[in-house]
PDB file of N, CA and C in Angstrom:
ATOM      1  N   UNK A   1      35.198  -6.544   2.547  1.00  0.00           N
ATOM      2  CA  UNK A   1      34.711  -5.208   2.306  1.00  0.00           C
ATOM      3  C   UNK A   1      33.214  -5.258   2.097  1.00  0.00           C
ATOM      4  N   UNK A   2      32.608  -3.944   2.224  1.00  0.00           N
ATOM      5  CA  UNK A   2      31.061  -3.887   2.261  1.00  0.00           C
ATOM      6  C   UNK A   2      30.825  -3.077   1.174  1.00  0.00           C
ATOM      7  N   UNK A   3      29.985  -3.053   0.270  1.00  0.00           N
ATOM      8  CA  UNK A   3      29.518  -2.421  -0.768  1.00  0.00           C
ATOM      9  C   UNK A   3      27.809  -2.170  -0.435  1.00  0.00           C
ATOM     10  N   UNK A   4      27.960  -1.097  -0.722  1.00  0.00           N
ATOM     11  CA  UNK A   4      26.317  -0.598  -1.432  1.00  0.00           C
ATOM     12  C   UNK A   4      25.874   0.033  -2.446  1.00  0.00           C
ATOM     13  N   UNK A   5      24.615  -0.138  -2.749  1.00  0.00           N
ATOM     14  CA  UNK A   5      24.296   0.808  -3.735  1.00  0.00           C
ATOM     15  C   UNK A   5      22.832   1.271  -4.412  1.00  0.00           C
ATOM     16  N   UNK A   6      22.094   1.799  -4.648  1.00  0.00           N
ATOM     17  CA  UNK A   6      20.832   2.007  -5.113  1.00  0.00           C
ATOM     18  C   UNK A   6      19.995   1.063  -6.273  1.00  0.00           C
ATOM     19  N   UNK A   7      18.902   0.536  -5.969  1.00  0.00           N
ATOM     20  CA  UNK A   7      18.366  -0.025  -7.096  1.00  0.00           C
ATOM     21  C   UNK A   7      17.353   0.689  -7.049  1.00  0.00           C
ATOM     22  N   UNK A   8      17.285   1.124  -8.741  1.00  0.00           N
ATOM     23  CA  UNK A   8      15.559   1.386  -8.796  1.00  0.00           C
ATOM     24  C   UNK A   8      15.091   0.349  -9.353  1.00  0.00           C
ATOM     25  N   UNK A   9      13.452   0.044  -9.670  1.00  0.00           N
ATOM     26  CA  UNK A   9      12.725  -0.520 -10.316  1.00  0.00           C
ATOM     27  C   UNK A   9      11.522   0.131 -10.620  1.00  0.00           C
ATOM     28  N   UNK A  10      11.026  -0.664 -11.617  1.00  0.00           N
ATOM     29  CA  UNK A  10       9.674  -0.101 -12.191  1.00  0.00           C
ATOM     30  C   UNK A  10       8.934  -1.745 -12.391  1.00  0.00           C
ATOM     31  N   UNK A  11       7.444  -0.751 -12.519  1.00  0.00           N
ATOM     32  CA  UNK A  11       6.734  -1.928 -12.563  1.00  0.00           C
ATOM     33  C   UNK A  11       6.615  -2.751 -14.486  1.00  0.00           C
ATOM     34  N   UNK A  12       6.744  -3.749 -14.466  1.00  0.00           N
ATOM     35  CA  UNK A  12       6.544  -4.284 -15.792  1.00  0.00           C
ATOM     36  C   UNK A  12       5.341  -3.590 -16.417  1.00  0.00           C
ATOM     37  N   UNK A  13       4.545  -3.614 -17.313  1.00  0.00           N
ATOM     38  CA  UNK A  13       3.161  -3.086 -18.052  1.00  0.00           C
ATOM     39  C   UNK A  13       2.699  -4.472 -17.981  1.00  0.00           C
ATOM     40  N   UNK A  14       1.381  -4.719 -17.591  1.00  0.00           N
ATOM     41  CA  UNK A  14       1.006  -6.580 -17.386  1.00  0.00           C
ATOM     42  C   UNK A  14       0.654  -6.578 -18.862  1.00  0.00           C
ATOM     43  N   UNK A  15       0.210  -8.091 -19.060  1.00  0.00           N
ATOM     44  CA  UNK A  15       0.187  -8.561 -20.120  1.00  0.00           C
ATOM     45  C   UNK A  15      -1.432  -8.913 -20.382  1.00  0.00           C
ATOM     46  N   UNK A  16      -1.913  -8.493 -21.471  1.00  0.00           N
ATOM     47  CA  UNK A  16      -3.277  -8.346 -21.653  1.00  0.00           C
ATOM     48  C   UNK A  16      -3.900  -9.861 -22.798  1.00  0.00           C
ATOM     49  N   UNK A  17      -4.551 -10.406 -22.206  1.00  0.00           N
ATOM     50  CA  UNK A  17      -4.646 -11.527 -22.975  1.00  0.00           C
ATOM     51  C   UNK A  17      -6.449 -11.211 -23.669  1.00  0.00           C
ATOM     52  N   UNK A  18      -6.847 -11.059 -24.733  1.00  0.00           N
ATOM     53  CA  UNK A  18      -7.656 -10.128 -25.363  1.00  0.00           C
ATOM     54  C   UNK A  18      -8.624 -11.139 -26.389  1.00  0.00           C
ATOM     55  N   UNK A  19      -8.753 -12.655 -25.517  1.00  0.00           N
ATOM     56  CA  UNK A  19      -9.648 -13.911 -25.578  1.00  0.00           C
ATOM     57  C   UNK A  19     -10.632 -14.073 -25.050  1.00  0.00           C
ATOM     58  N   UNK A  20     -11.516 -13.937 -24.700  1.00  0.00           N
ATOM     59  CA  UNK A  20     -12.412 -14.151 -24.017  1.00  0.00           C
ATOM     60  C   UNK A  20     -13.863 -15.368 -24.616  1.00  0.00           C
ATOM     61  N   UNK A  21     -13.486 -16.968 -23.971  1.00  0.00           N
ATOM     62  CA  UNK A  21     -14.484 -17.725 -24.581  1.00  0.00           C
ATOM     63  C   UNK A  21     -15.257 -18.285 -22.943  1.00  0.00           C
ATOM     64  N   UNK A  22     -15.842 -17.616 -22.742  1.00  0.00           N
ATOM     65  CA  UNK A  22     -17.242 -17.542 -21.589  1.00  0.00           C
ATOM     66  C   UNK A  22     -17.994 -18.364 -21.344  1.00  0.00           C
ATOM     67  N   UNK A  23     -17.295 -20.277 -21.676  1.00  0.00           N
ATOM     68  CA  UNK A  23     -18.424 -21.122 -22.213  1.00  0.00           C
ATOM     69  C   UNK A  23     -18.138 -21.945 -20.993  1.00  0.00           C
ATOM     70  N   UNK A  24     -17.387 -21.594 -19.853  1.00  0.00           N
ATOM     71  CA  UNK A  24     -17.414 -22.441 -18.467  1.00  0.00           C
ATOM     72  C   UNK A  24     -16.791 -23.980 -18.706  1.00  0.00           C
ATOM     73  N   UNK A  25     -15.825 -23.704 -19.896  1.00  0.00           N
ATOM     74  CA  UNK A  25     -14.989 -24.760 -19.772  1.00  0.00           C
ATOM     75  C   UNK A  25     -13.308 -24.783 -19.010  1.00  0.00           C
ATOM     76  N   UNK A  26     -13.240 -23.702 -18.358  1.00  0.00           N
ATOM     77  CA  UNK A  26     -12.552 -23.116 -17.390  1.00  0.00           C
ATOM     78  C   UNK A  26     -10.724 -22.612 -18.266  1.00  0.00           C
ATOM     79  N   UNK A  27     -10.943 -21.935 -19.681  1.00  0.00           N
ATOM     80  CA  UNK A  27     -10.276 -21.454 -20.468  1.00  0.00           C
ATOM     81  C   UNK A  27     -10.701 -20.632 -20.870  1.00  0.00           C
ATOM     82  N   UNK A  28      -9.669 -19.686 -20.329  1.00  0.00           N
ATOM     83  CA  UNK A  28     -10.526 -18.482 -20.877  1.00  0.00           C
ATOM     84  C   UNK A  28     -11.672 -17.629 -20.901  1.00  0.00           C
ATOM     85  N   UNK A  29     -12.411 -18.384 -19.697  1.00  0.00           N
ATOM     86  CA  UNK A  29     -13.589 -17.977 -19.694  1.00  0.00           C
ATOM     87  C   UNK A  29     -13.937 -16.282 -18.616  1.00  0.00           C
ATOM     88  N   UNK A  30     -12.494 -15.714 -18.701  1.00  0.00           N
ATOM     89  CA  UNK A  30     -12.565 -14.322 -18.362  1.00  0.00           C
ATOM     90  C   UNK A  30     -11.597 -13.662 -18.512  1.00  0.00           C
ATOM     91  N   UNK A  31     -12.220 -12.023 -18.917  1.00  0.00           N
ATOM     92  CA  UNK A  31     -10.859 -11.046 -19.584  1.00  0.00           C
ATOM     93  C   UNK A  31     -10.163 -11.498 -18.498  1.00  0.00           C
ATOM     94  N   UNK A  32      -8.730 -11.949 -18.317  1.00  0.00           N
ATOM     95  CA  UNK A  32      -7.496 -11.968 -17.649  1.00  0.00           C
ATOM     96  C   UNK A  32      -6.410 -11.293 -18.468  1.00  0.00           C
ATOM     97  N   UNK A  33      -5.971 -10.462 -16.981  1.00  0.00           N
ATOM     98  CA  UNK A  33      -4.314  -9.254 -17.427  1.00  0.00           C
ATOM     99  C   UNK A  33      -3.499  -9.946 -16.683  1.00  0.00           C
ATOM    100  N   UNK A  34      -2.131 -10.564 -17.121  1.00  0.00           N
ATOM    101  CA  UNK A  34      -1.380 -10.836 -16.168  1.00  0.00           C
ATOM    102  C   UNK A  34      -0.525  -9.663 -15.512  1.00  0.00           C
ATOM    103  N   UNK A  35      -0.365  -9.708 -14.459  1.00  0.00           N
ATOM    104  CA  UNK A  35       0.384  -8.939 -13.554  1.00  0.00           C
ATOM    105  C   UNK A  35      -0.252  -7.959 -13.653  1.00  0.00           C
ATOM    106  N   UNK A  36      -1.561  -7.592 -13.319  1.00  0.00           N
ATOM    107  CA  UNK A  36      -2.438  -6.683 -12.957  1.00  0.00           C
ATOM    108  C   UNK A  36      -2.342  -6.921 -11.281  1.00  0.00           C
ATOM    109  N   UNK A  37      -3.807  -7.562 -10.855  1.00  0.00           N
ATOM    110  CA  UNK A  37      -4.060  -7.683  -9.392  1.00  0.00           C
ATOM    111  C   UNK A  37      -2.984  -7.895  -8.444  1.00  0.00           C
ATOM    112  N   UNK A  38      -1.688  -8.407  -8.726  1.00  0.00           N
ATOM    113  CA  UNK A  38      -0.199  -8.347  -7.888  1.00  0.00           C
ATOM    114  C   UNK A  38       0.570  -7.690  -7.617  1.00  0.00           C
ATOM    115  N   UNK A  39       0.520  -6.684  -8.908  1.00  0.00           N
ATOM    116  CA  UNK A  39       1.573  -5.063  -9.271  1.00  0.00           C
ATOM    117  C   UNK A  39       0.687  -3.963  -8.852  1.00  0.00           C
ATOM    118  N   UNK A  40      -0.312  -3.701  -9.746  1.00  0.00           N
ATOM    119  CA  UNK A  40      -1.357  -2.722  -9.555  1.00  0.00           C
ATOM    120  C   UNK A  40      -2.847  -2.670  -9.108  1.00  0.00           C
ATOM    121  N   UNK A  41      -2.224  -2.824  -7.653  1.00  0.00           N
ATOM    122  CA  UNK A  41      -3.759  -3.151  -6.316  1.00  0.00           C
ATOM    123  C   UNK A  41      -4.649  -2.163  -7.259  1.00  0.00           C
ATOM    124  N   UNK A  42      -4.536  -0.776  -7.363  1.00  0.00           N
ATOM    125  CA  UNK A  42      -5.456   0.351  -7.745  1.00  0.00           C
ATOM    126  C   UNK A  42      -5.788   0.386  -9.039  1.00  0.00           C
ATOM    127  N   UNK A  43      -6.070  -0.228  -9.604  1.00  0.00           N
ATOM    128  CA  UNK A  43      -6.355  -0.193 -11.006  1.00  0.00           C
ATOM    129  C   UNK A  43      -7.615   0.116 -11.192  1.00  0.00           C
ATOM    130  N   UNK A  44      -7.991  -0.066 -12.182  1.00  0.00           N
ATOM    131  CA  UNK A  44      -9.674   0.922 -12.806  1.00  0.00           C
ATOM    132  C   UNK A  44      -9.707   0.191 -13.971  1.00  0.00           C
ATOM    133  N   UNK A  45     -10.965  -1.267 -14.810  1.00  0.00           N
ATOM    134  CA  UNK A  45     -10.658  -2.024 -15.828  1.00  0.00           C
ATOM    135  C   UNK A  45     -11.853  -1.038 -16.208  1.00  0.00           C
ATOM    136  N   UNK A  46     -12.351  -0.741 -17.503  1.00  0.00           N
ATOM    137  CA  UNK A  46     -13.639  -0.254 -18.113  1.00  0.00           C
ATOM    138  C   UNK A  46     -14.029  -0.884 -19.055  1.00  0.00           C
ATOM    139  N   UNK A  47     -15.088  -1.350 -19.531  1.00  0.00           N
ATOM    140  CA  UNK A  47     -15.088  -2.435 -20.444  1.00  0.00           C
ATOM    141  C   UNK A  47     -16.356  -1.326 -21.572  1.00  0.00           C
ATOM    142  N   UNK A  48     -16.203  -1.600 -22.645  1.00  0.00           N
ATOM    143  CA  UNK A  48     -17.236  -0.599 -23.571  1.00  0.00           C
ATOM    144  C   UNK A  48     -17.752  -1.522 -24.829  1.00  0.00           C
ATOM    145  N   UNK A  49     -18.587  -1.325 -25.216  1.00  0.00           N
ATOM    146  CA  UNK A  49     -19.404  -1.618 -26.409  1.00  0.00           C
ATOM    147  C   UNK A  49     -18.653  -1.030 -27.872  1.00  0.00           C
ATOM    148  N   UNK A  50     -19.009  -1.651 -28.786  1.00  0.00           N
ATOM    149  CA  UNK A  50     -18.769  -0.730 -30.479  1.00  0.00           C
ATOM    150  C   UNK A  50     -19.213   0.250 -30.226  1.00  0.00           C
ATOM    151  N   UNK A  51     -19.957   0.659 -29.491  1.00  0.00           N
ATOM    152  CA  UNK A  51     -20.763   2.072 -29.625  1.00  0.00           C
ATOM    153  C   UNK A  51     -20.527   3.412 -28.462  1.00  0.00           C
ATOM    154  N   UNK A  52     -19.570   2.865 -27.771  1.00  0.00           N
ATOM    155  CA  UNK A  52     -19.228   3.807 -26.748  1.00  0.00           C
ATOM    156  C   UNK A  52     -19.704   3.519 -25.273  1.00  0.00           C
ATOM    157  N   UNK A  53     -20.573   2.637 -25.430  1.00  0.00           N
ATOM    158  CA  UNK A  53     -21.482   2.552 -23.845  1.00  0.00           C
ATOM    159  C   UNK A  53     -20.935   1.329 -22.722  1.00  0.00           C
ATOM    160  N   UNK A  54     -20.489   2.111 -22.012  1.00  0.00           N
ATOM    161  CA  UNK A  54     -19.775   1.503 -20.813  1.00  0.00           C
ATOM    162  C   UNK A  54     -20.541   0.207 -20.088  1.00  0.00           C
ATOM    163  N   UNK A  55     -20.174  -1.076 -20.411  1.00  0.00           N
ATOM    164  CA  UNK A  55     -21.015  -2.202 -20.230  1.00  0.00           C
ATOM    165  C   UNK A  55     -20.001  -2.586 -18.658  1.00  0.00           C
ATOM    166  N   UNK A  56     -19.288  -2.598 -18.229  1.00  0.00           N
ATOM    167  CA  UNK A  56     -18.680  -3.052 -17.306  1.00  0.00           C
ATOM    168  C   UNK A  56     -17.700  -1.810 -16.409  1.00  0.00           C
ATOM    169  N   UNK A  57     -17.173  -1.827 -15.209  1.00  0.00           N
ATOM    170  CA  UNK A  57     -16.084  -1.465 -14.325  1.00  0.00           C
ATOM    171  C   UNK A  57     -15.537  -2.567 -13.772  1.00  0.00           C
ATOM    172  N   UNK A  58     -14.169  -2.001 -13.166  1.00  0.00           N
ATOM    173  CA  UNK A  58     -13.741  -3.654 -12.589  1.00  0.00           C
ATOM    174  C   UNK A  58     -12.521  -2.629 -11.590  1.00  0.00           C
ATOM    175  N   UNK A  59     -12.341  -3.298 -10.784  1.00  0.00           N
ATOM    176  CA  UNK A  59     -10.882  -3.421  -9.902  1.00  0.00           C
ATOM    177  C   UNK A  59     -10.549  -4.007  -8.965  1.00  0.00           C
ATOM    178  N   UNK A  60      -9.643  -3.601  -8.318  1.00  0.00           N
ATOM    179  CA  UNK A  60      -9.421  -4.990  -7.053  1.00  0.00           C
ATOM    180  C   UNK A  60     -10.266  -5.940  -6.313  1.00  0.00           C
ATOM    181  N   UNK A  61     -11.494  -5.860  -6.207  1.00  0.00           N
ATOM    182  CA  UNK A  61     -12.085  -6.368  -5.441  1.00  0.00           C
ATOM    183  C   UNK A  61     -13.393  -7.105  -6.623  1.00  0.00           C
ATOM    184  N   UNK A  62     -12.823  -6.527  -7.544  1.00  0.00           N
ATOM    185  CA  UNK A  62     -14.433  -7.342  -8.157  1.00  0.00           C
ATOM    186  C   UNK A  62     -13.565  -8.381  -9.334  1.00  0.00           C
ATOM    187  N   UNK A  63     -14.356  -9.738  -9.512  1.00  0.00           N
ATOM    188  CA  UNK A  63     -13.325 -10.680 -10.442  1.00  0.00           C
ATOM    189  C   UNK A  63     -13.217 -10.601 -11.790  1.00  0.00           C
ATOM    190  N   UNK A  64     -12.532 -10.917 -12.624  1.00  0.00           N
ATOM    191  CA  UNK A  64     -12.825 -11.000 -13.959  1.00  0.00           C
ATOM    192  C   UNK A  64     -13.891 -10.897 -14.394  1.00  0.00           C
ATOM    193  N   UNK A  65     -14.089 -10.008 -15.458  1.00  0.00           N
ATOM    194  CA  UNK A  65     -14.895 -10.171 -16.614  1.00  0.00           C
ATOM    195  C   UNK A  65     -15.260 -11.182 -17.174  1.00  0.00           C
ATOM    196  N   UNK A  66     -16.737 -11.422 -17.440  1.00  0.00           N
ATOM    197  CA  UNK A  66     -16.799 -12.877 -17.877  1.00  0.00           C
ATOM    198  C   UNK A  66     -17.924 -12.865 -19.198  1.00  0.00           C
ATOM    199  N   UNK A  67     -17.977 -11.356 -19.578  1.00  0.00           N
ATOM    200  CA  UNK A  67     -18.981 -11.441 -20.727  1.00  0.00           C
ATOM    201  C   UNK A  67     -20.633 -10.761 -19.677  1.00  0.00           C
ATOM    202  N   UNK A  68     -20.867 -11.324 -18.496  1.00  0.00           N
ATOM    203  CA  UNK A  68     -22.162 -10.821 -18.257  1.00  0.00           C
ATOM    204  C   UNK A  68     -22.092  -8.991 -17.715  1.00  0.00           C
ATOM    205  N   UNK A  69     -23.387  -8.608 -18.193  1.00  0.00           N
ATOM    206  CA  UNK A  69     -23.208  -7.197 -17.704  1.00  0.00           C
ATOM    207  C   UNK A  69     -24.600  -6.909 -17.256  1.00  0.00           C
ATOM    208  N   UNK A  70     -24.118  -6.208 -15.855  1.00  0.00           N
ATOM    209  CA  UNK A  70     -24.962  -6.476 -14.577  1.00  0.00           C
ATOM    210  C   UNK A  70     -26.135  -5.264 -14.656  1.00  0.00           C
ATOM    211  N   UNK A  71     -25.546  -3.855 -15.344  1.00  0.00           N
ATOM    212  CA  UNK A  71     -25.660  -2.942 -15.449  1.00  0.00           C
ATOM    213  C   UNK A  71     -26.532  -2.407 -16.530  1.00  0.00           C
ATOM    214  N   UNK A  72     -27.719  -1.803 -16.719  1.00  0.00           N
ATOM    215  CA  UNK A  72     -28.100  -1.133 -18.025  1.00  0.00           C
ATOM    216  C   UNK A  72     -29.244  -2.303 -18.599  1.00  0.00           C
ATOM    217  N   UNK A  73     -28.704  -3.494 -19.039  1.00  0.00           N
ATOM    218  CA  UNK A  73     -29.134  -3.898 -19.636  1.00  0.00           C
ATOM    219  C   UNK A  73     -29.908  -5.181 -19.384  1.00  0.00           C
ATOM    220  N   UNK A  74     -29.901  -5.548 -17.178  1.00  0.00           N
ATOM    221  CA  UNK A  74     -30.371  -6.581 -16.944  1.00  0.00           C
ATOM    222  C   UNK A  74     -28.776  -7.495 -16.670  1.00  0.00           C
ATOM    223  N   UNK A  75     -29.330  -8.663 -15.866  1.00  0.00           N
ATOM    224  CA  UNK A  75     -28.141  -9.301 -15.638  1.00  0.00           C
ATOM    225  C   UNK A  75     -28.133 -10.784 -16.704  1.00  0.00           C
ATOM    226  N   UNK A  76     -27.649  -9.998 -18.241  1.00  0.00           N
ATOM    227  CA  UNK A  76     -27.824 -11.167 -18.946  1.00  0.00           C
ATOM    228  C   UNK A  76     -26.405 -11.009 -19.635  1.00  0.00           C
ATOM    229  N   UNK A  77     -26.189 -12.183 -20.573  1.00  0.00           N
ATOM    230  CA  UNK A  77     -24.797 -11.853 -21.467  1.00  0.00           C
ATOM    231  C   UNK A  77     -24.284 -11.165 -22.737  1.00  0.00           C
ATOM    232  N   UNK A  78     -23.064 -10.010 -22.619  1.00  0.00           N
ATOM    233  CA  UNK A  78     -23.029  -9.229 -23.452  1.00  0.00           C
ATOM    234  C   UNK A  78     -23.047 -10.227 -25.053  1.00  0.00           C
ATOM    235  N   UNK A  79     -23.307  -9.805 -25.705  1.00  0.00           N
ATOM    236  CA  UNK A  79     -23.425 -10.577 -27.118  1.00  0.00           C
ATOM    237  C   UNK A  79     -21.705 -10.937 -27.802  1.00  0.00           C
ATOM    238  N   UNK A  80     -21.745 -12.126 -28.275  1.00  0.00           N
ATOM    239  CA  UNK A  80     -20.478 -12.263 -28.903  1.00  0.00           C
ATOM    240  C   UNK A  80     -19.925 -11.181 -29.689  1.00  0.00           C
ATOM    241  N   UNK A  81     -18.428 -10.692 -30.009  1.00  0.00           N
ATOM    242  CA  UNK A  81     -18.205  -9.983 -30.755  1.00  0.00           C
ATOM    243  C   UNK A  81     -17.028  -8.868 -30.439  1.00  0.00           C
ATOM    244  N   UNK A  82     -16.312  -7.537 -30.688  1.00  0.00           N
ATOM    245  CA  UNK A  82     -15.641  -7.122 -30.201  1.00  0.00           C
ATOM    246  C   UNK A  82     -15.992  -6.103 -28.971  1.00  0.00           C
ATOM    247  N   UNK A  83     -15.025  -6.111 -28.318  1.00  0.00           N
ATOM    248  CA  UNK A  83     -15.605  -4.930 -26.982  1.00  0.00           C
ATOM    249  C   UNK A  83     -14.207  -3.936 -26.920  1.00  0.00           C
ATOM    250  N   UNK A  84     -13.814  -3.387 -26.102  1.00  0.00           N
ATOM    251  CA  UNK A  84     -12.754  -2.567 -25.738  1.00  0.00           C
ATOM    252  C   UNK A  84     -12.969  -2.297 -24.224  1.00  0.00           C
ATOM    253  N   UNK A  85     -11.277  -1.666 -24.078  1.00  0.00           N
ATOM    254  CA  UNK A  85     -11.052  -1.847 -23.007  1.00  0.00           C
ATOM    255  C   UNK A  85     -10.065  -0.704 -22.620  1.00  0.00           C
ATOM    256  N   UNK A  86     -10.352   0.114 -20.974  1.00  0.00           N
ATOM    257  CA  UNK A  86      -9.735   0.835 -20.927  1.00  0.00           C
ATOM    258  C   UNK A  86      -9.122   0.795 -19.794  1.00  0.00           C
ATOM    259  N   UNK A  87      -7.763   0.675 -19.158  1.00  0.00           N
ATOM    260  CA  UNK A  87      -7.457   0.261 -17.800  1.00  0.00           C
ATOM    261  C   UNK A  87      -6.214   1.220 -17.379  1.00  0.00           C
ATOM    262  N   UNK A  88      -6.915   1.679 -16.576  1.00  0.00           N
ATOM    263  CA  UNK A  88      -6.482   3.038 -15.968  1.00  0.00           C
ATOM    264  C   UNK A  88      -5.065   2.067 -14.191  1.00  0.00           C
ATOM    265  N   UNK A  89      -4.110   2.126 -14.524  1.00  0.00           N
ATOM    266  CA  UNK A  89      -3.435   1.641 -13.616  1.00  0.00           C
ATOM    267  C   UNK A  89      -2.897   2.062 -12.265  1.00  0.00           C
ATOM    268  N   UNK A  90      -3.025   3.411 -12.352  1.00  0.00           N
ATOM    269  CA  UNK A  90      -3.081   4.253 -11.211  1.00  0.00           C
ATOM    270  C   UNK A  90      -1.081   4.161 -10.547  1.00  0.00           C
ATOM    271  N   UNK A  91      -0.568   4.261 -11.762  1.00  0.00           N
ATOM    272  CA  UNK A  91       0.947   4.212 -10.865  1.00  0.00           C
ATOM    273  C   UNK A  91       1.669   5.028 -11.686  1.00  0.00           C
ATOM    274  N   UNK A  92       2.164   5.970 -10.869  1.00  0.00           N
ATOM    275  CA  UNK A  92       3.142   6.742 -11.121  1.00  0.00           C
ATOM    276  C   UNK A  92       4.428   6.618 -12.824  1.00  0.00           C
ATOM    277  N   UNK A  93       4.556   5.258 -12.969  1.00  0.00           N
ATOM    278  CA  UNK A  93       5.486   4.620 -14.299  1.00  0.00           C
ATOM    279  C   UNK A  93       4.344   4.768 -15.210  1.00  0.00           C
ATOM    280  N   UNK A  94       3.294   4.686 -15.312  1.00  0.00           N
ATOM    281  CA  UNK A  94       2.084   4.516 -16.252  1.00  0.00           C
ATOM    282  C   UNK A  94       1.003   5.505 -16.055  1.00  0.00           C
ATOM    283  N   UNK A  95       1.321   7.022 -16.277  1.00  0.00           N
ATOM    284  CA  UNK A  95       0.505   7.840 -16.478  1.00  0.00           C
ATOM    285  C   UNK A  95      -1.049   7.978 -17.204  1.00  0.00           C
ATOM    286  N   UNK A  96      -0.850   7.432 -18.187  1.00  0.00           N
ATOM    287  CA  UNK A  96      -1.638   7.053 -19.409  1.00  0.00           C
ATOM    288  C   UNK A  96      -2.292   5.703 -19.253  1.00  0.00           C
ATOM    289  N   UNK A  97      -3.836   5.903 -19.277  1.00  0.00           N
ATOM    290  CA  UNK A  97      -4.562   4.569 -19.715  1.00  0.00           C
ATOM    291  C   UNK A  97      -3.911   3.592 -20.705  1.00  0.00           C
ATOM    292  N   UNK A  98      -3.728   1.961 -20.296  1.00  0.00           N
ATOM    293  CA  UNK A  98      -3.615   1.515 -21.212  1.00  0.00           C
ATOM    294  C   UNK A  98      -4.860   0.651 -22.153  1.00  0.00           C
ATOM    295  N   UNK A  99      -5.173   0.826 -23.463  1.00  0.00           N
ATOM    296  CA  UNK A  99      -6.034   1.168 -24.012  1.00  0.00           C
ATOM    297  C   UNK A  99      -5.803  -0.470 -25.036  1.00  0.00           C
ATOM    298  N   UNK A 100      -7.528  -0.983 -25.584  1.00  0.00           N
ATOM    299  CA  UNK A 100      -7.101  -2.371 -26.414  1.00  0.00           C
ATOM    300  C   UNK A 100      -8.768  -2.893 -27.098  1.00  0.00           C
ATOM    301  N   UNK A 101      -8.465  -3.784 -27.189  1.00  0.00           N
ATOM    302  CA  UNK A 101      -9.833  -4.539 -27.435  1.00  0.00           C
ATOM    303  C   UNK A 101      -9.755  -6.123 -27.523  1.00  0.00           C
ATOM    304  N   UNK A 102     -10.717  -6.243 -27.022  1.00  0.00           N
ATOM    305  CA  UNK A 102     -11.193  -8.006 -26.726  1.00  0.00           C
ATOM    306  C   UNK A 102     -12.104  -8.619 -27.631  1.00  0.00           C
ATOM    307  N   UNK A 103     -11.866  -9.694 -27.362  1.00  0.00           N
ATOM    308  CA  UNK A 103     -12.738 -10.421 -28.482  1.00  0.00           C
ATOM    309  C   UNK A 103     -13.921 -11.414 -27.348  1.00  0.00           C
ATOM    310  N   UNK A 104     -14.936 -11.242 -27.956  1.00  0.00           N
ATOM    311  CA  UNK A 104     -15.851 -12.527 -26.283  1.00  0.00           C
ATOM    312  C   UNK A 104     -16.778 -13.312 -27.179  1.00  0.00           C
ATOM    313  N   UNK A 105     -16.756 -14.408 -27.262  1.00  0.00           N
ATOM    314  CA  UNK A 105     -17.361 -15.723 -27.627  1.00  0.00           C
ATOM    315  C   UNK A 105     -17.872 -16.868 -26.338  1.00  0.00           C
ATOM    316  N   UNK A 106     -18.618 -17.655 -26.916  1.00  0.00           N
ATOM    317  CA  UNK A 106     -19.063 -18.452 -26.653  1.00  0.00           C
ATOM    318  C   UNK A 106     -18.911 -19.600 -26.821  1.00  0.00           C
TER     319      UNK A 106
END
């Protein structure tokens, strides 16, 4: 006999690892989301200051975060300390930004 039947699925929420030590000892040395770039091609990463000011963008095509910010302030490195993060996933299961903060050392 033949059977069928419907599967749905959804995408997992990736996993946000919120370490960041930038010292080119090849750990850690960039914000990494797992199951971002594999699940959600369209994503939107935003990276912000204590103070509100948008130090970074990111998505498919551009690599990890690595602490430098290209933008505003010269192409030098954001200062140790906390940042935040806003990553807009662009899929239908995940309406809502998912929202956090990082830590970036040296």
């Amino acid at each position: 006999s033949i059977t069928s039947f419907n599967l749905f699925t959804k995408n997992c929420p990736p996993t946000v690892y919120n370490a960041v030590s930038a010292n080119n000892d090849t750990k850690n040395d960039a914000f990494f989301i797992d199951g971002l770039r594999d699940i959600f091609v369209n994503f939107k990463l935003e990276i912000y200051n204590r103070w509100g000011k948008l130090l970074w963008t990111g998505n498919q095509s551009k690599p990890d975060w690595d602490g430098f910010v290209a933008e505003g302030i010269g192409n030098e490195k954001a200062p140790a300390g906390t940042y935040y993060y806003i990553l807009y996933l662009n899929d239908a299961d995940f309406p809502e930004p998912l929202t956090g903060y990082l830590f970036l050392t040296y």
